[in-house]
PDB file of N, CA and C in Angstrom:
ATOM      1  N   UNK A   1       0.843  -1.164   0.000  1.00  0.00           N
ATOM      2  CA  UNK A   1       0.000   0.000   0.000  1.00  0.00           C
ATOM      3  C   UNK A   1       0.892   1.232   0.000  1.00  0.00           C
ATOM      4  N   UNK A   2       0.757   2.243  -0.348  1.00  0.00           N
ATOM      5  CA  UNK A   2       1.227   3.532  -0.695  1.00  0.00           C
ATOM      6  C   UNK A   2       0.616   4.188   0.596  1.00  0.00           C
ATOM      7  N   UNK A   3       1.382   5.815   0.526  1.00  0.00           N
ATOM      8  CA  UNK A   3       1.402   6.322   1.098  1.00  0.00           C
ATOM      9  C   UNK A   3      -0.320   6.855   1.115  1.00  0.00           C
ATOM     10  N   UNK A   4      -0.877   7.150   2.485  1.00  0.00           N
ATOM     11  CA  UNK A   4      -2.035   7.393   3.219  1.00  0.00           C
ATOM     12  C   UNK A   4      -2.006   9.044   3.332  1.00  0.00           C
ATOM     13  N   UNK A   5      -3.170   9.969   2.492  1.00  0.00           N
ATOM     14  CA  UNK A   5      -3.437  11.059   3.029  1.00  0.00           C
ATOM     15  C   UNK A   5      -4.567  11.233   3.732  1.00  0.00           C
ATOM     16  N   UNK A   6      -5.355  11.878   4.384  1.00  0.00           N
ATOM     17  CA  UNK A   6      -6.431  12.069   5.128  1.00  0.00           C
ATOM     18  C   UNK A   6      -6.478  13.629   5.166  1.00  0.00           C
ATOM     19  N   UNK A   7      -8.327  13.471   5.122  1.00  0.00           N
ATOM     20  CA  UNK A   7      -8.908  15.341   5.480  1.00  0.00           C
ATOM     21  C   UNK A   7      -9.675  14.726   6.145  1.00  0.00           C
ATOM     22  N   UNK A   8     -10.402  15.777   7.353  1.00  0.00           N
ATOM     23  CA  UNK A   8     -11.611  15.966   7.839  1.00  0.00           C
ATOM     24  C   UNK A   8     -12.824  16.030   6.958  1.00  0.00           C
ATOM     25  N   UNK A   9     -13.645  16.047   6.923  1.00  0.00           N
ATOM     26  CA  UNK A   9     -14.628  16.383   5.707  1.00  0.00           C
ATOM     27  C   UNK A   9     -16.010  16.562   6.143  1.00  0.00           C
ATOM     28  N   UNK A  10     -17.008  17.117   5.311  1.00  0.00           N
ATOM     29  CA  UNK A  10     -18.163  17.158   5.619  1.00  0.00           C
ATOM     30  C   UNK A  10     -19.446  16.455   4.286  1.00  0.00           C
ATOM     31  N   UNK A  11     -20.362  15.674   4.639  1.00  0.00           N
ATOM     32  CA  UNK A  11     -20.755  14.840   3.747  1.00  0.00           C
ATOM     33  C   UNK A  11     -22.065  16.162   3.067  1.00  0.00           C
ATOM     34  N   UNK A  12     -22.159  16.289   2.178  1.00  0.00           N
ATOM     35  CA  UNK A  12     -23.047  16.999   2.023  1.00  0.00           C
ATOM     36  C   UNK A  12     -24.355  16.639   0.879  1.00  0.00           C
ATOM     37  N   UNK A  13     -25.483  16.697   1.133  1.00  0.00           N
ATOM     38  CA  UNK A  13     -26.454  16.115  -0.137  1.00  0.00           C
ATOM     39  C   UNK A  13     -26.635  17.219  -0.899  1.00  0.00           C
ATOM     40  N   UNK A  14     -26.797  16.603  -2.062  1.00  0.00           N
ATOM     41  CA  UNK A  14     -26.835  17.286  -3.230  1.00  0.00           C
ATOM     42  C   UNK A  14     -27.692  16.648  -4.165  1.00  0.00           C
ATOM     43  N   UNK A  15     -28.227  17.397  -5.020  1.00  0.00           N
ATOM     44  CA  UNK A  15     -28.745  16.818  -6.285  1.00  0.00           C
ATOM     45  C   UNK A  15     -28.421  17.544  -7.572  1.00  0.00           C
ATOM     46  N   UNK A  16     -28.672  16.291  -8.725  1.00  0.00           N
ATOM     47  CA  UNK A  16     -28.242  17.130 -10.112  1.00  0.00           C
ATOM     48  C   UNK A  16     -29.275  17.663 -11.105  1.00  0.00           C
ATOM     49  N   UNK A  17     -29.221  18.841 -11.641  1.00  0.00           N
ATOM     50  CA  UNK A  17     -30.416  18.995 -12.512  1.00  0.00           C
ATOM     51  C   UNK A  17     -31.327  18.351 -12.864  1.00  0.00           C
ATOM     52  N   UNK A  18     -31.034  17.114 -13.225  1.00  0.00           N
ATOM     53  CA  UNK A  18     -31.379  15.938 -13.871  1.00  0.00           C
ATOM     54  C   UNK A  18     -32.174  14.852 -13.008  1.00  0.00           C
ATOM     55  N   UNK A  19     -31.771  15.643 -11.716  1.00  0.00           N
ATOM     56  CA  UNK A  19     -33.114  14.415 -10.228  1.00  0.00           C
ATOM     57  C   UNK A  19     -32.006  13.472 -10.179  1.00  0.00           C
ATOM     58  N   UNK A  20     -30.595  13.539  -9.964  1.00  0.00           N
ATOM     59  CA  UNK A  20     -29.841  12.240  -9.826  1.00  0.00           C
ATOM     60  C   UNK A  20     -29.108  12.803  -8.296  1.00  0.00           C
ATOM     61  N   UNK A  21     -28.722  11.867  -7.183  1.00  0.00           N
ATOM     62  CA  UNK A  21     -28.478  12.265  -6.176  1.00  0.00           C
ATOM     63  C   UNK A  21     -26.731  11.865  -5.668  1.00  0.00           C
ATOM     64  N   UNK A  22     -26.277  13.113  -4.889  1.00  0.00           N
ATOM     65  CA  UNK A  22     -25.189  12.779  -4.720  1.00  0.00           C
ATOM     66  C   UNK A  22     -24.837  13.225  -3.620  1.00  0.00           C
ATOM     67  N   UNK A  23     -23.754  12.702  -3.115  1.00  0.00           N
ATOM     68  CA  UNK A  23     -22.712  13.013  -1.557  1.00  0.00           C
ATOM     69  C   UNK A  23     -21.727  13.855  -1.572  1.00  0.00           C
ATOM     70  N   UNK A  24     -21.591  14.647  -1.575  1.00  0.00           N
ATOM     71  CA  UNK A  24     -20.632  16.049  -1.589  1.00  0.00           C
ATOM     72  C   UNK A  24     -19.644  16.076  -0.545  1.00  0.00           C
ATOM     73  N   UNK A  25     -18.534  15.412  -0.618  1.00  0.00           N
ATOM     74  CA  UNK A  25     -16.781  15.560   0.307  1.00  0.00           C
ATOM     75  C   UNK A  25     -16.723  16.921   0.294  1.00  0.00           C
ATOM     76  N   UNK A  26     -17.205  18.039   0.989  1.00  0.00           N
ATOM     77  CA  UNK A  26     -16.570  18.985   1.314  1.00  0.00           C
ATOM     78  C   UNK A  26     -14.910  18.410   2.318  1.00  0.00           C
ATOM     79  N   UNK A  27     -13.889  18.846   1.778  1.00  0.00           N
ATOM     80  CA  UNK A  27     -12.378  18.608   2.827  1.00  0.00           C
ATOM     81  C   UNK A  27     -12.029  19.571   2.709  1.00  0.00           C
ATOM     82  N   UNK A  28     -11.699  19.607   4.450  1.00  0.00           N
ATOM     83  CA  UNK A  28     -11.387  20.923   5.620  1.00  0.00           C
ATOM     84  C   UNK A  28      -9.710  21.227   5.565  1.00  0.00           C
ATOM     85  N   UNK A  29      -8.834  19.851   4.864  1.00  0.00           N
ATOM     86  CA  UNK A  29      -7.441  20.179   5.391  1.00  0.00           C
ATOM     87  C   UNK A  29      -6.870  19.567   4.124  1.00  0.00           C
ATOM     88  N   UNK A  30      -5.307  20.353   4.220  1.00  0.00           N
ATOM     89  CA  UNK A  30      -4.433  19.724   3.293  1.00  0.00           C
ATOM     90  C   UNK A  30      -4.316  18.548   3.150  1.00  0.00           C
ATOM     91  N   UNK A  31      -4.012  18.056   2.095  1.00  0.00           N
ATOM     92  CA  UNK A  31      -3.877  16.476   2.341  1.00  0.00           C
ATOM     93  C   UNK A  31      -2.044  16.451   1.100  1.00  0.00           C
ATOM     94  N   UNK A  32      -1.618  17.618   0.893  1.00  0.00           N
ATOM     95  CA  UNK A  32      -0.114  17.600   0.357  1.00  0.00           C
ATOM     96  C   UNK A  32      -0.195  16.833  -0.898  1.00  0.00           C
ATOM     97  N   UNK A  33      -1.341  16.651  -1.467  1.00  0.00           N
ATOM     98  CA  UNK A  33      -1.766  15.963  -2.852  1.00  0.00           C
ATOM     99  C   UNK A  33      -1.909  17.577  -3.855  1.00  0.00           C
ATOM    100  N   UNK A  34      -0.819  18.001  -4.699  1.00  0.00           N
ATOM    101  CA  UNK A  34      -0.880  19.533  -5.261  1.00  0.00           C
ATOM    102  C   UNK A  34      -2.216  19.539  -5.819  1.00  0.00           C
ATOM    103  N   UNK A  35      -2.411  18.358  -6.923  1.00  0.00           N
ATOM    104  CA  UNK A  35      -3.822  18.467  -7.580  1.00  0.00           C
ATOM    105  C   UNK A  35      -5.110  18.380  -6.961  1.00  0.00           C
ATOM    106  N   UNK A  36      -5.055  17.741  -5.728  1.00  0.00           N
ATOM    107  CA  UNK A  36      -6.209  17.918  -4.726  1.00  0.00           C
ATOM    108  C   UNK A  36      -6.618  19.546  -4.188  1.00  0.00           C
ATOM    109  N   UNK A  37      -5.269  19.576  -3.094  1.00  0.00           N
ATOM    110  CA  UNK A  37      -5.249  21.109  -2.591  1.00  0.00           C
ATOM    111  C   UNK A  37      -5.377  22.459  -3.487  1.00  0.00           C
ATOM    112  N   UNK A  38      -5.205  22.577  -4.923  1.00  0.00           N
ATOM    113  CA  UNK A  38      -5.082  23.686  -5.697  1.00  0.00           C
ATOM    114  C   UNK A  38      -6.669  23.907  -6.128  1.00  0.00           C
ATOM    115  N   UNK A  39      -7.586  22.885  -6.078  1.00  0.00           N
ATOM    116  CA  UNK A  39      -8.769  23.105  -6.288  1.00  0.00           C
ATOM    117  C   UNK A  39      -9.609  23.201  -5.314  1.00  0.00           C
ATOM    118  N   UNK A  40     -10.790  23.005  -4.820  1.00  0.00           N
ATOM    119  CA  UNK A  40     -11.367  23.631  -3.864  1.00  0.00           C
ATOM    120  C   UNK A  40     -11.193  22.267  -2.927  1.00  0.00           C
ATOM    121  N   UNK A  41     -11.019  21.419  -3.195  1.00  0.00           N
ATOM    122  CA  UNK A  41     -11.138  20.157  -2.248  1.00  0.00           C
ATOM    123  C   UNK A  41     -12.385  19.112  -1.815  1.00  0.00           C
ATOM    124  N   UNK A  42     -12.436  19.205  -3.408  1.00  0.00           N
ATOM    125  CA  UNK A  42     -14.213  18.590  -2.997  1.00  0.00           C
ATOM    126  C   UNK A  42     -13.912  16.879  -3.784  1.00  0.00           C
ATOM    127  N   UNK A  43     -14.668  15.817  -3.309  1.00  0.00           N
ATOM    128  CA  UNK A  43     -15.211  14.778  -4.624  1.00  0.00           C
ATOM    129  C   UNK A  43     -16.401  14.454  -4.292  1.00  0.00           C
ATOM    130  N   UNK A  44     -17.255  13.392  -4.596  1.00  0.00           N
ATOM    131  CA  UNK A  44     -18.149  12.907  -4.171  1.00  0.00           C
ATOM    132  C   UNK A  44     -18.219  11.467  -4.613  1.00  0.00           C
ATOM    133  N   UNK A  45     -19.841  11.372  -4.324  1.00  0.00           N
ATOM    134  CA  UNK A  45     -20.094   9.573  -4.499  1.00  0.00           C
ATOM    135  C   UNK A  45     -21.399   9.682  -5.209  1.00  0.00           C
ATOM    136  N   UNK A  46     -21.818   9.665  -6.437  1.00  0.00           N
ATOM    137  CA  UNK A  46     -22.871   9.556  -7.224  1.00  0.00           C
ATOM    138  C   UNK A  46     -23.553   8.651  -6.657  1.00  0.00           C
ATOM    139  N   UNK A  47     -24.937   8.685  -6.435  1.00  0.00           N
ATOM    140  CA  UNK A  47     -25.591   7.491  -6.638  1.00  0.00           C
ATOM    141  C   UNK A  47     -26.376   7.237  -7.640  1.00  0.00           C
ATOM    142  N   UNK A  48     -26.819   5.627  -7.705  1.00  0.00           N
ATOM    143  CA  UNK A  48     -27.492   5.183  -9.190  1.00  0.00           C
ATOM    144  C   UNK A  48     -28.901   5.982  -9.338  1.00  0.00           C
ATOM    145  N   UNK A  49     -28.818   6.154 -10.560  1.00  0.00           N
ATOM    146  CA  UNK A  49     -30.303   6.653 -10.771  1.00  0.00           C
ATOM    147  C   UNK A  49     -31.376   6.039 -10.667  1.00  0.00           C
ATOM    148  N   UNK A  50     -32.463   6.648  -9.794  1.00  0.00           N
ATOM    149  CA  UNK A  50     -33.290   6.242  -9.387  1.00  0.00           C
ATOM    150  C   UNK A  50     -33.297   5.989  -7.803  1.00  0.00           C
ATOM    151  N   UNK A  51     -32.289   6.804  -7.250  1.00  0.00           N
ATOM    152  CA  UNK A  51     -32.212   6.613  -5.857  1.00  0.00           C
ATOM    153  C   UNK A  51     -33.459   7.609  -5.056  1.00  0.00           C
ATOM    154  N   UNK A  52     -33.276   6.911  -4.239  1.00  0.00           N
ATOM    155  CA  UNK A  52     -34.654   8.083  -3.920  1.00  0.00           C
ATOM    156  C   UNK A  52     -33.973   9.021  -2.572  1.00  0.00           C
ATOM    157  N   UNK A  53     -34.690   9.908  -2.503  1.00  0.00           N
ATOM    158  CA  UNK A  53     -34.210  10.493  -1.383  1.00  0.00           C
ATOM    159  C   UNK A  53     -33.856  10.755  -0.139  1.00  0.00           C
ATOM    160  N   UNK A  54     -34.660   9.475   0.199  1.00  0.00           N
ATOM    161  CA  UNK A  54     -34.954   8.868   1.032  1.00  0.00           C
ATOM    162  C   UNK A  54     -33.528   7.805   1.839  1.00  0.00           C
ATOM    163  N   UNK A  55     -32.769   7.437   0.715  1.00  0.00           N
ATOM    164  CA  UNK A  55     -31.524   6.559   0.421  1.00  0.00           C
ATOM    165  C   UNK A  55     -30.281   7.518   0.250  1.00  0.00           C
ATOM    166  N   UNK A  56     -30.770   8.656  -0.420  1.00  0.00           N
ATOM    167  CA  UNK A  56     -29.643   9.678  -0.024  1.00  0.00           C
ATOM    168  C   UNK A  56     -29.084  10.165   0.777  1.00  0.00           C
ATOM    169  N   UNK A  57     -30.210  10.591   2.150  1.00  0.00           N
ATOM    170  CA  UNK A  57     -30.470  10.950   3.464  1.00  0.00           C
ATOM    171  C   UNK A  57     -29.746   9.629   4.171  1.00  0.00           C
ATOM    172  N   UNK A  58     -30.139   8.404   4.006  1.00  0.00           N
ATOM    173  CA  UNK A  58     -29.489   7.573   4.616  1.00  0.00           C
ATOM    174  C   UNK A  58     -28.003   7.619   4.644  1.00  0.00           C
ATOM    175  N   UNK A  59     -27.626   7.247   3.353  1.00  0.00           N
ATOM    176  CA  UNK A  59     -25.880   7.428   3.404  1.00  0.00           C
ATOM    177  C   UNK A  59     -25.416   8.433   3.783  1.00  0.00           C
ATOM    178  N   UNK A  60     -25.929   9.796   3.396  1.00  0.00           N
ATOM    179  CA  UNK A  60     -25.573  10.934   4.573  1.00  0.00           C
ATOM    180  C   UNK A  60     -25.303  10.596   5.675  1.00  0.00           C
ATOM    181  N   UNK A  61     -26.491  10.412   6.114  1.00  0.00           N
ATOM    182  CA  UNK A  61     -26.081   9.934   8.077  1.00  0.00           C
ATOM    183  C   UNK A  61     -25.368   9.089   7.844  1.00  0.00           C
ATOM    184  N   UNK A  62     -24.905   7.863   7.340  1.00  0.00           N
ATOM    185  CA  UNK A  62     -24.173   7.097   7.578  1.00  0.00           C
ATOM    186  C   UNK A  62     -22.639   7.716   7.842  1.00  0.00           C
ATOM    187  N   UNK A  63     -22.139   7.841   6.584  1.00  0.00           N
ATOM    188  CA  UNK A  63     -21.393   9.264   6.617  1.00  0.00           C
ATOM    189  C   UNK A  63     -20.326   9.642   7.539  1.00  0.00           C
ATOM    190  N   UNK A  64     -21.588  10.492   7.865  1.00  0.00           N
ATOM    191  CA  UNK A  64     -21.711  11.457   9.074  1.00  0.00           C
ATOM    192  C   UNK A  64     -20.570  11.209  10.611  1.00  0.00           C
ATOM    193  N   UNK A  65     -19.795  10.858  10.555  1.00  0.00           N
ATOM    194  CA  UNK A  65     -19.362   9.733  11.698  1.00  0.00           C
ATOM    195  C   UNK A  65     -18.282  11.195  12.724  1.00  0.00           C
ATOM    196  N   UNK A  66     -18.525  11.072  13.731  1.00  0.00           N
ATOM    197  CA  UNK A  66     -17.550  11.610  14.444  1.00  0.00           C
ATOM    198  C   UNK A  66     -15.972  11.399  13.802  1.00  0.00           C
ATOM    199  N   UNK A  67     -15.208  12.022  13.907  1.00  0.00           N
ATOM    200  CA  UNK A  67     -13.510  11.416  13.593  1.00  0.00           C
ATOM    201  C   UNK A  67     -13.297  10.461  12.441  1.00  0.00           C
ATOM    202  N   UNK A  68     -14.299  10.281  11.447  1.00  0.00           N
ATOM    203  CA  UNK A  68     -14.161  10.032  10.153  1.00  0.00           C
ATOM    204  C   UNK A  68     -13.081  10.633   9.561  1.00  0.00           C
ATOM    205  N   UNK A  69     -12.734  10.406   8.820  1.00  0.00           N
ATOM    206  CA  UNK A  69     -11.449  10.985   7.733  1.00  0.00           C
ATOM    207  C   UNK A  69     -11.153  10.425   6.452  1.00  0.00           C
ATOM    208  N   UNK A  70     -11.871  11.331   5.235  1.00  0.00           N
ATOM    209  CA  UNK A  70     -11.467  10.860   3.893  1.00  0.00           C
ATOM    210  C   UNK A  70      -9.730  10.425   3.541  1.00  0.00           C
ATOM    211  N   UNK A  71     -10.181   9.842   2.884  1.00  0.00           N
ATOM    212  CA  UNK A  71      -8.222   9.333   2.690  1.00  0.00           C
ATOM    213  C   UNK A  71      -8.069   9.308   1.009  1.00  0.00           C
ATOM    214  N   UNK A  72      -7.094   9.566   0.565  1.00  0.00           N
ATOM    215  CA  UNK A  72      -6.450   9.174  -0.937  1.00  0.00           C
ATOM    216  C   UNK A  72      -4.996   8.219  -0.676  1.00  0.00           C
ATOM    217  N   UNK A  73      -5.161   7.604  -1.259  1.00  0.00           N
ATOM    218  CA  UNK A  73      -4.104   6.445  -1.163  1.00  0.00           C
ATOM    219  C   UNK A  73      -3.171   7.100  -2.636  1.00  0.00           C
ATOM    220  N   UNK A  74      -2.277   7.314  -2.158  1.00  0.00           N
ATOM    221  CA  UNK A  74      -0.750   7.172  -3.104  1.00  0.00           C
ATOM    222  C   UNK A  74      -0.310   5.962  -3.503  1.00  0.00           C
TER     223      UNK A  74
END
């Protein structure tokens, strides 16, 4: 395994024009990745179409975790 970065993050719901639903990585901290840090620091997690909102809300909270920490693997 390669080297381990980590941010804090915040899960955020979202949707796309189009009624398709998604999880929004807002990240709070450097993670020393140039192409990460030079942009605003966001990714997410699409879900399949036809998710309902209901299922969106869920993985949110899931999420949601105290001391969670997104990671990118090098």
């Amino acid at each position: 395994m390669g080297t381990i970065r980590t941010s804090t993050y915040r899960p955020t719901l979202k949707e796309t024009q189009q009624g398709r639903w998604y999880i929004l990585f807002e990240l709070y901290d450097d993670t020393g990745i140039p192409a990460v840090d030079r942009g605003d620091r966001q990714a997410a997690i699409m879900l399949p179409e036809g998710a309902t909102e209901e299922q969106a809300r869920a993985l949110q909270s899931a999420l949601h975790m105290k001391g969670a920490e997104f990671a990118f693997i090098e």
